[in-house]
C-alpha atoms as a PDB file:
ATOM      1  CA  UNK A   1       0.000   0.000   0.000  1.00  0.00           C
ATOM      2  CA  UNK A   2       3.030   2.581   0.703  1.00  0.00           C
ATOM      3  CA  UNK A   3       4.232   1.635  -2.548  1.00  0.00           C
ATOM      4  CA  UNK A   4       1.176   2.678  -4.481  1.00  0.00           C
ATOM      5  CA  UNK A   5       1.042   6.063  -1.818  1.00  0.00           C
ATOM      6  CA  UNK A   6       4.209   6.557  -3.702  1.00  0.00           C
ATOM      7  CA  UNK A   7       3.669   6.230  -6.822  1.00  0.00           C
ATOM      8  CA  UNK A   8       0.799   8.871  -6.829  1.00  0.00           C
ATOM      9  CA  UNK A   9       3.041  11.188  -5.290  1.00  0.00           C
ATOM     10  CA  UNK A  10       5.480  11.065  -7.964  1.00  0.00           C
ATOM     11  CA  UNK A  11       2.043  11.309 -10.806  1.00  0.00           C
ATOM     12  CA  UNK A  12       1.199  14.073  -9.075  1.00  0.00           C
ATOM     13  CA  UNK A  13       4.273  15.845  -9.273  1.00  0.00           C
ATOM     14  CA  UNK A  14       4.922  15.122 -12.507  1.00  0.00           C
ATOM     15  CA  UNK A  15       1.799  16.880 -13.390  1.00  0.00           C
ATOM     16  CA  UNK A  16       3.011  20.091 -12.022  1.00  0.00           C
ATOM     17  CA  UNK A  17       5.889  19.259 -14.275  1.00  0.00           C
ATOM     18  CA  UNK A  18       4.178  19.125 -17.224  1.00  0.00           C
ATOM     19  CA  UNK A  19       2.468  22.445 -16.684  1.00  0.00           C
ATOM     20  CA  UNK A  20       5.482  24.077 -15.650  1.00  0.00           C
ATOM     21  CA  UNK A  21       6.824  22.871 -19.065  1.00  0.00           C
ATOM     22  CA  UNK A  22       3.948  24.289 -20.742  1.00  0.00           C
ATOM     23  CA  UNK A  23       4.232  27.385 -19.023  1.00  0.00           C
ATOM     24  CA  UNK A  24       8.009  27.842 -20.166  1.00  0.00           C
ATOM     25  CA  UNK A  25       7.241  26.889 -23.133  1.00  0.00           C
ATOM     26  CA  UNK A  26       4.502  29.277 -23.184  1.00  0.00           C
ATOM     27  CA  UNK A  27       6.468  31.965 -22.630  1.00  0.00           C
ATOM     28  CA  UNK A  28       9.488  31.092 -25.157  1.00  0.00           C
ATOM     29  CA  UNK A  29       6.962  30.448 -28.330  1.00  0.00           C
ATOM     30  CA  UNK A  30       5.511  33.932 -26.939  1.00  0.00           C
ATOM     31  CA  UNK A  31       8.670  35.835 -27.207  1.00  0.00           C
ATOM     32  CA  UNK A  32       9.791  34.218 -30.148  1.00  0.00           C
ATOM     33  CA  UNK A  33       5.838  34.715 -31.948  1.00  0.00           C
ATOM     34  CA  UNK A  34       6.662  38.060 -30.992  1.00  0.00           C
ATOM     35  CA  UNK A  35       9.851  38.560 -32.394  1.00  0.00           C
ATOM     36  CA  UNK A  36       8.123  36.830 -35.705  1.00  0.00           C
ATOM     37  CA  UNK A  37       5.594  39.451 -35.048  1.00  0.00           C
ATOM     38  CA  UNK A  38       7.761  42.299 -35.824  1.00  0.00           C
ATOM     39  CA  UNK A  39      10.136  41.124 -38.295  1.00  0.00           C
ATOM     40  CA  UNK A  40       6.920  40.018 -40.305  1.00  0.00           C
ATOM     41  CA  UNK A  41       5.262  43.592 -39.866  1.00  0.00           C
ATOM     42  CA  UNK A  42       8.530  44.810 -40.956  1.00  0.00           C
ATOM     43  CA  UNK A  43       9.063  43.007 -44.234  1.00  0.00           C
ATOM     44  CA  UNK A  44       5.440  42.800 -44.886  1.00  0.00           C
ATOM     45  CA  UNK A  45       5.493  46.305 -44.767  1.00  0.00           C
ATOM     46  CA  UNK A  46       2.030  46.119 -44.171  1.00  0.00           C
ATOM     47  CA  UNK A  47       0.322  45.085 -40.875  1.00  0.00           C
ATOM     48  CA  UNK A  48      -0.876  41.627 -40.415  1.00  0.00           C
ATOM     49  CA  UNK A  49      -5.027  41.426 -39.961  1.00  0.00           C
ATOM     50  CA  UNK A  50      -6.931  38.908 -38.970  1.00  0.00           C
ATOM     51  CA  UNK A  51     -10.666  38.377 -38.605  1.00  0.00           C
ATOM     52  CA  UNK A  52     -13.040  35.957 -36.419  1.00  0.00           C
ATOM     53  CA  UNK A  53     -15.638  34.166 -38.819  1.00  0.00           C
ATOM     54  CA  UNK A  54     -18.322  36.556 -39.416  1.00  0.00           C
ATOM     55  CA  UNK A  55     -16.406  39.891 -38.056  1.00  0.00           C
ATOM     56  CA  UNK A  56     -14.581  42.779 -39.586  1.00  0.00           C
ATOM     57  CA  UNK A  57     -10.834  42.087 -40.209  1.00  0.00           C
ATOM     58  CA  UNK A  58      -8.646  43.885 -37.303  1.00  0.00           C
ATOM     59  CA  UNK A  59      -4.962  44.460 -37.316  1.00  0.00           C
ATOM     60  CA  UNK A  60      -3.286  41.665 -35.305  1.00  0.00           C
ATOM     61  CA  UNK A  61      -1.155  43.423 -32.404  1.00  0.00           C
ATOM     62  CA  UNK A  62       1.780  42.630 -30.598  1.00  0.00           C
ATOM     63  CA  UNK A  63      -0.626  41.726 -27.322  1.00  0.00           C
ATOM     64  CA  UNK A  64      -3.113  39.560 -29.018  1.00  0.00           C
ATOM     65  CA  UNK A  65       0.158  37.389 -30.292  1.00  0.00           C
ATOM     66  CA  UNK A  66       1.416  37.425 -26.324  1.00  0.00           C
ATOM     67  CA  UNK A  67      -2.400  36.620 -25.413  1.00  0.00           C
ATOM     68  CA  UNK A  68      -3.364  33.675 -27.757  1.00  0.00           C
ATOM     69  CA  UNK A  69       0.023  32.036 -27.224  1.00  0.00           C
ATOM     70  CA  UNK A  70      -0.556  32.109 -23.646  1.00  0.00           C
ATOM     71  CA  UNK A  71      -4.057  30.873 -23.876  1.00  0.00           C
ATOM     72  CA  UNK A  72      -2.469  27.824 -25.656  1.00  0.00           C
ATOM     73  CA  UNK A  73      -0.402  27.109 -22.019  1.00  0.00           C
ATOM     74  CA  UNK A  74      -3.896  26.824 -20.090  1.00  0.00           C
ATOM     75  CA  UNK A  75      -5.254  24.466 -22.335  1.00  0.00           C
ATOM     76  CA  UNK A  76      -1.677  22.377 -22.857  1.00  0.00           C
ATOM     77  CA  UNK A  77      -1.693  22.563 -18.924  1.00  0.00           C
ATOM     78  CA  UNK A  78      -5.477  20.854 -18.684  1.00  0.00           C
ATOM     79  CA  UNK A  79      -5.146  18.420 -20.975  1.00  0.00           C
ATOM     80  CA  UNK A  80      -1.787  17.038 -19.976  1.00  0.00           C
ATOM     81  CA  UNK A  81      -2.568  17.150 -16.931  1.00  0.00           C
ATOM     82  CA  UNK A  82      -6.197  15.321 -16.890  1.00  0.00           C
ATOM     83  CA  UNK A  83      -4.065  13.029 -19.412  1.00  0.00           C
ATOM     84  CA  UNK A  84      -1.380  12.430 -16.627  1.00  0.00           C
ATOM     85  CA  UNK A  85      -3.820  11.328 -13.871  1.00  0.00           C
ATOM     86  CA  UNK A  86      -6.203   9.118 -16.008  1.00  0.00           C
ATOM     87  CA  UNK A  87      -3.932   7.507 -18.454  1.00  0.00           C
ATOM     88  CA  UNK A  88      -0.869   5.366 -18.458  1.00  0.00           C
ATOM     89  CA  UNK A  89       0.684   7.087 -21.460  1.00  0.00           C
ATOM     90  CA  UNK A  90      -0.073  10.586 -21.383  1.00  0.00           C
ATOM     91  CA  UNK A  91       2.318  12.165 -23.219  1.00  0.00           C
ATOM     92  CA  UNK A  92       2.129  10.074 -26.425  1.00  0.00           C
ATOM     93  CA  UNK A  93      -1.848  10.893 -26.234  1.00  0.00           C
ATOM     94  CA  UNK A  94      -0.788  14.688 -25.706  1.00  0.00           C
ATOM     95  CA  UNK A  95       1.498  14.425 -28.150  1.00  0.00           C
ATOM     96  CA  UNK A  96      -1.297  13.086 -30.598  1.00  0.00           C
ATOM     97  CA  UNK A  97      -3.850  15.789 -29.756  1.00  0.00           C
ATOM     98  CA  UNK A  98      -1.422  18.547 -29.963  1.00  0.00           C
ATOM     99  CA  UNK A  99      -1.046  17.517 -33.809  1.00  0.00           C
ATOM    100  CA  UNK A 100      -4.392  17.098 -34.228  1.00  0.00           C
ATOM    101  CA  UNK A 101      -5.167  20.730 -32.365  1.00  0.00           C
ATOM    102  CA  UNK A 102      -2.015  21.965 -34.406  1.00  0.00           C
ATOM    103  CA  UNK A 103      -3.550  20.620 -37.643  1.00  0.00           C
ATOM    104  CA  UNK A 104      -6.569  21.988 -37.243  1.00  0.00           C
ATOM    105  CA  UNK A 105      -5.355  25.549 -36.097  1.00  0.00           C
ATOM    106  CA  UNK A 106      -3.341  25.711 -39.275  1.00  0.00           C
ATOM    107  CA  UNK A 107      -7.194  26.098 -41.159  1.00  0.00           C
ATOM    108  CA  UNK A 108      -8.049  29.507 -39.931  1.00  0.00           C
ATOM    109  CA  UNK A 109      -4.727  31.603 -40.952  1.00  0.00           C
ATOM    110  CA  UNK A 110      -5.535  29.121 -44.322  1.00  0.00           C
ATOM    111  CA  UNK A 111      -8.677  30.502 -44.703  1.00  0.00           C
ATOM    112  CA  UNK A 112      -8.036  34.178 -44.394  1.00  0.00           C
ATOM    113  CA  UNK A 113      -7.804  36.518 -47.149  1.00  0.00           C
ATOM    114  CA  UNK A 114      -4.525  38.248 -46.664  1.00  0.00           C
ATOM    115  CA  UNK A 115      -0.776  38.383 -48.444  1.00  0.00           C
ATOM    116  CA  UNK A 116       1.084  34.989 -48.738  1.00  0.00           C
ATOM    117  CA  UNK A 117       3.257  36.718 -46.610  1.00  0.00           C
ATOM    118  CA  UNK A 118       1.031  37.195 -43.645  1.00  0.00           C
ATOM    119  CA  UNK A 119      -0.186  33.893 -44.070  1.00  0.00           C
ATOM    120  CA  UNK A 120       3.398  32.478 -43.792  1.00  0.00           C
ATOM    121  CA  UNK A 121       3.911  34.575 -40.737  1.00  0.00           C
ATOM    122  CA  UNK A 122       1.083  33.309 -38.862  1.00  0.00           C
ATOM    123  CA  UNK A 123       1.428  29.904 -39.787  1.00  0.00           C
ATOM    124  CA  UNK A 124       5.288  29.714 -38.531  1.00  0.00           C
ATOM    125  CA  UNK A 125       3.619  31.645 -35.114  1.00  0.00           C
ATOM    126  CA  UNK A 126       1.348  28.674 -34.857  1.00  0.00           C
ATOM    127  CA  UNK A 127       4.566  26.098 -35.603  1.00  0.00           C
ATOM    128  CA  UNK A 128       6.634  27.721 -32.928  1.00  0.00           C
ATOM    129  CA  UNK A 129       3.600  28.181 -30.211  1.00  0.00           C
ATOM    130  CA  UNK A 130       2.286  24.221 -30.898  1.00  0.00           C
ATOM    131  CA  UNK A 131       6.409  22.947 -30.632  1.00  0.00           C
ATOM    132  CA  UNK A 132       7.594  24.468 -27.607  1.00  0.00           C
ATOM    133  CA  UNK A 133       4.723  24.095 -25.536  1.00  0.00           C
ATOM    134  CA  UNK A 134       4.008  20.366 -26.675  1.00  0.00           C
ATOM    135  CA  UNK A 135       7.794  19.779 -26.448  1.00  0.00           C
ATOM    136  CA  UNK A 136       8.639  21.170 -23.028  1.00  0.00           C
ATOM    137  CA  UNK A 137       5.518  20.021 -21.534  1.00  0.00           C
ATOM    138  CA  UNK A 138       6.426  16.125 -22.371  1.00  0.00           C
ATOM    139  CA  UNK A 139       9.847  16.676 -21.436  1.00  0.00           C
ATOM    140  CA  UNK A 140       9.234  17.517 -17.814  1.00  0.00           C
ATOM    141  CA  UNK A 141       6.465  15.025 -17.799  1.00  0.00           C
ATOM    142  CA  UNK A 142       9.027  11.980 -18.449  1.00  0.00           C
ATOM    143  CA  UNK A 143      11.412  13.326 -16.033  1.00  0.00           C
END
């Protein structure tokens, strides 16, 4: 029975782990989106816009880059987290999902009707933000 005490313990820190992987992840694919950010604005020579479905197109700012790539830790953190306490191999399950979320998150820049350019730039953001965070967030949940 101590054993399996144990063994929780350890699950349960290595879901605190996991999230702080996803936080520093989080926070390098932010700085680097960023950095994309401007260089892209800069060669572009034209600001980036981007629109919800159904809504005027806006021009894409330096904080909604910071924002949405730090929205992306929250979720990472939930779901590898719920993954680590009711499965046996979470991070090969997070690391399917975050494809399939990456996948799918490559459609909307897709979809948008702006400059090659812009498109590029956003889809590299989306590269950066899904890699880091799915990458650092497995990494300190095998340790």
């Amino acid at each position: 029975m101590e054993k399996e005490k144990g063994s929780k313990a350890v699950k349960a820190f290595a879901h605190k782990d996991a999230w702080m992987g996803a936080l520093l992840g989080g926070i390098a694919a932010a700085i680097v989106n960023t950095v994309i950010f401007y260089i892209a604005n800069a060669v572009l020579s034209t600001p980036i816009e981007v629109a919800q479905p159904g809504t005027a197109y806006e021009v894409l700012t330096a904080a909604t880059v910071i924002a949405a790539t730090l929205l992306s830790i929250v979720a990472a953190g939930i779901v590898i987290s719920l993954l680590g306490k009711f499965t046996k191999k979470p991070e090969m399950i997070f690391i399917g999902l975050a494809v399939i979320v990456f996948l799918v998150s490559l459609s909307s820049p897709m979809m948008l009707d702006i400059s090659n350019g812009a498109i590029a730039a956003l889809v590299l953001m989306h590269v950066v933000a899904s890699a880091l965070i799915t990458l650092m967030a497995v990494m300190k949940l095998k340790k």
